[in-house]
C-alpha atoms as a PDB file:
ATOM      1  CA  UNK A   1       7.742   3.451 -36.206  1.00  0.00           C
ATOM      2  CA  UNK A   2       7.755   4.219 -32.714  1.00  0.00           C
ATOM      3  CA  UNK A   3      10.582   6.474 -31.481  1.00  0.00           C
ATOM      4  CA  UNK A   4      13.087   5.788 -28.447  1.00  0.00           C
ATOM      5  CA  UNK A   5      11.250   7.460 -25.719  1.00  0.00           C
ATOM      6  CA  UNK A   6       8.119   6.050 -26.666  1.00  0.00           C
ATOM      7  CA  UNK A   7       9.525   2.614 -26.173  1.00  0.00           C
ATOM      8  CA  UNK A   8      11.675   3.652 -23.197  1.00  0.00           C
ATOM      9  CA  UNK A   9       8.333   4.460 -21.719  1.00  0.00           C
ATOM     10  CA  UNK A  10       6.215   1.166 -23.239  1.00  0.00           C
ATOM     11  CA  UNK A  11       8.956  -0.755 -21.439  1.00  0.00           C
ATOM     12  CA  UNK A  12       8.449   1.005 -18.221  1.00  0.00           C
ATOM     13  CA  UNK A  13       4.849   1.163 -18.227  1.00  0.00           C
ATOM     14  CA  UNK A  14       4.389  -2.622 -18.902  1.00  0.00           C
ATOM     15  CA  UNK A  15       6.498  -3.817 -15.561  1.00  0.00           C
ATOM     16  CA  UNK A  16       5.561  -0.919 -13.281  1.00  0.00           C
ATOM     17  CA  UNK A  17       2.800   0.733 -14.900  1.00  0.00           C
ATOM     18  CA  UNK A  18       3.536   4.498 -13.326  1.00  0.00           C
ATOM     19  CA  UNK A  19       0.707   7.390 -12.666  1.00  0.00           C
ATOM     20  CA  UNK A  20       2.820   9.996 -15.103  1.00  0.00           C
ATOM     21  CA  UNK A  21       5.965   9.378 -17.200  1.00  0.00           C
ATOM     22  CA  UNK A  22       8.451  12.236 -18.407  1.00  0.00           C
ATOM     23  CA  UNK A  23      11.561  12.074 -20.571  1.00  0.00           C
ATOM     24  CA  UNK A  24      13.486  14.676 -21.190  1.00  0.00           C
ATOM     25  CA  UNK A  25      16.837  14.549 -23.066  1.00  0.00           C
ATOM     26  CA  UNK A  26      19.380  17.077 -21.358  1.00  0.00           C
ATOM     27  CA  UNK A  27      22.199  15.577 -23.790  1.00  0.00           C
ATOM     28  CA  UNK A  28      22.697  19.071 -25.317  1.00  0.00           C
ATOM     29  CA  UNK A  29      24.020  19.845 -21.643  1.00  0.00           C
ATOM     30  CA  UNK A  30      26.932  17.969 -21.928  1.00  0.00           C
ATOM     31  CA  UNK A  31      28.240  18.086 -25.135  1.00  0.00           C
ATOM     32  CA  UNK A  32      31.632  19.652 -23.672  1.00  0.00           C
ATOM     33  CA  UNK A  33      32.235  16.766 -21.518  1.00  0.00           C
ATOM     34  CA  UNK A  34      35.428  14.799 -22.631  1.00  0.00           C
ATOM     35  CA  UNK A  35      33.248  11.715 -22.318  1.00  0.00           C
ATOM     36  CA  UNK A  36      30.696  13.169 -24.851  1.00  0.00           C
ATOM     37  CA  UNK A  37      29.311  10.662 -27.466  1.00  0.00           C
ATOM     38  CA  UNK A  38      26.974  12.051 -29.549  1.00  0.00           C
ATOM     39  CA  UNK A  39      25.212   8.444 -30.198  1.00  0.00           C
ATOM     40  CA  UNK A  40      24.304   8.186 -26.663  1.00  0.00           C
ATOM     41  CA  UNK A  41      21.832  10.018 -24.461  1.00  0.00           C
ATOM     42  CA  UNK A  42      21.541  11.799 -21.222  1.00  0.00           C
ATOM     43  CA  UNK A  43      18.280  11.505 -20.183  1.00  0.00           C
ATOM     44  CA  UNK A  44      16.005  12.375 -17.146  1.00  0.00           C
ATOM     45  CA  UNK A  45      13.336  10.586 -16.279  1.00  0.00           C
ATOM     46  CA  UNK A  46      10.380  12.063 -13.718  1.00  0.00           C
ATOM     47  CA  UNK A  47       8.028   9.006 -13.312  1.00  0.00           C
ATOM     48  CA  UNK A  48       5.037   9.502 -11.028  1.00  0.00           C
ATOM     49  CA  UNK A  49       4.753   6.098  -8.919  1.00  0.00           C
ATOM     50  CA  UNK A  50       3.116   4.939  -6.115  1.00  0.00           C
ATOM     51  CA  UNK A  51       4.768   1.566  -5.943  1.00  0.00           C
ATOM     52  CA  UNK A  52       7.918   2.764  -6.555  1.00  0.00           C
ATOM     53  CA  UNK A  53       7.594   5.607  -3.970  1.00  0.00           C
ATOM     54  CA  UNK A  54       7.172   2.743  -1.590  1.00  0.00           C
ATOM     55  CA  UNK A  55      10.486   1.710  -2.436  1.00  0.00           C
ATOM     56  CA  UNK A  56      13.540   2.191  -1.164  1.00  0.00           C
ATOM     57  CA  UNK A  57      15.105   5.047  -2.971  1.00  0.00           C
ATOM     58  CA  UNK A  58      18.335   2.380  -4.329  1.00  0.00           C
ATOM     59  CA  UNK A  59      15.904  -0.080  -5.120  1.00  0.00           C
ATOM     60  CA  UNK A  60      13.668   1.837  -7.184  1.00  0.00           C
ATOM     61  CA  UNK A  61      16.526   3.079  -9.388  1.00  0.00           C
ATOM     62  CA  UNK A  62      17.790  -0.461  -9.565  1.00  0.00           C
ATOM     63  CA  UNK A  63      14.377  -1.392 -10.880  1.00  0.00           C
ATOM     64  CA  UNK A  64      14.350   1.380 -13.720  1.00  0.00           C
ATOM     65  CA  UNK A  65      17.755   0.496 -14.673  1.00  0.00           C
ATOM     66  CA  UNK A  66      17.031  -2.907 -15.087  1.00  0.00           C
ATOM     67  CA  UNK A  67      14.448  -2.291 -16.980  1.00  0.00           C
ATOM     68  CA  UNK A  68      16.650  -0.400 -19.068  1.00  0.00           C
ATOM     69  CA  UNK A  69      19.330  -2.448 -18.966  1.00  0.00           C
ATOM     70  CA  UNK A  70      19.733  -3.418 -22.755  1.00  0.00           C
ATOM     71  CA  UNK A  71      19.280   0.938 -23.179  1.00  0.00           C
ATOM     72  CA  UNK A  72      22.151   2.064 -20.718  1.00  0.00           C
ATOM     73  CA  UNK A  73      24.637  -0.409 -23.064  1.00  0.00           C
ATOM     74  CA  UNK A  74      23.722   1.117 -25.988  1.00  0.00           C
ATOM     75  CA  UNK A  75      21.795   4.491 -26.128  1.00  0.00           C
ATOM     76  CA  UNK A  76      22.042   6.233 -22.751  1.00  0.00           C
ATOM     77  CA  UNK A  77      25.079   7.294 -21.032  1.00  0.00           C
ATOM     78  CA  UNK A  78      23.695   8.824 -18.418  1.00  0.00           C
ATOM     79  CA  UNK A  79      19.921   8.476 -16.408  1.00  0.00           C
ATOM     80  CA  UNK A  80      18.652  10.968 -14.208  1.00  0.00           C
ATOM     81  CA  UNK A  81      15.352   9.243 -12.191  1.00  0.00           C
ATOM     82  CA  UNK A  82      13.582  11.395 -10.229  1.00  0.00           C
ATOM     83  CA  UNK A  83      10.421   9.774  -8.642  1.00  0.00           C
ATOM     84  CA  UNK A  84       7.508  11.245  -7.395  1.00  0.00           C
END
């Protein structure tokens, strides 16, 4: 069985096929945040892209979120992108 990241990153790879994918889950930094749900994740994403570099900055987030769309309802509560 595959874990969460790895299909967080199968679903990114197959529409924008990045360089370099990273996830790293910073949820541990917020557990003290009224908000705090332990069943969802804060994660950070550094994805190495040339066609998203050639993006506009909004647009390129918008992309990863929808990819993620069906994720950010039920897993992730927050999504860090940085793009490189």
């Amino acid at each position: 069985m595959t874990s969460f990241f790895d299909q967080i990153k199968e679903k990114i790879n197959k529409k924008i096929n990045p360089e370099n994918i990273i996830l790293i889950d910073n949820s541990s930094f917020h557990t003290k945040h009224k908000s705090f749900d332990p069943n969802k994740l804060h994660i950070k994403i550094v994805i190495e892209s040339e066609k998203l570099k050639k993006m506009n900055k909004i647009i390129a987030h918008k992309t990863i979120f929808a990819i993620l769309k069906d994720e950010m309802k039920n897993k992730i509560h927050a999504l860090e992108i940085e793009i490189k």
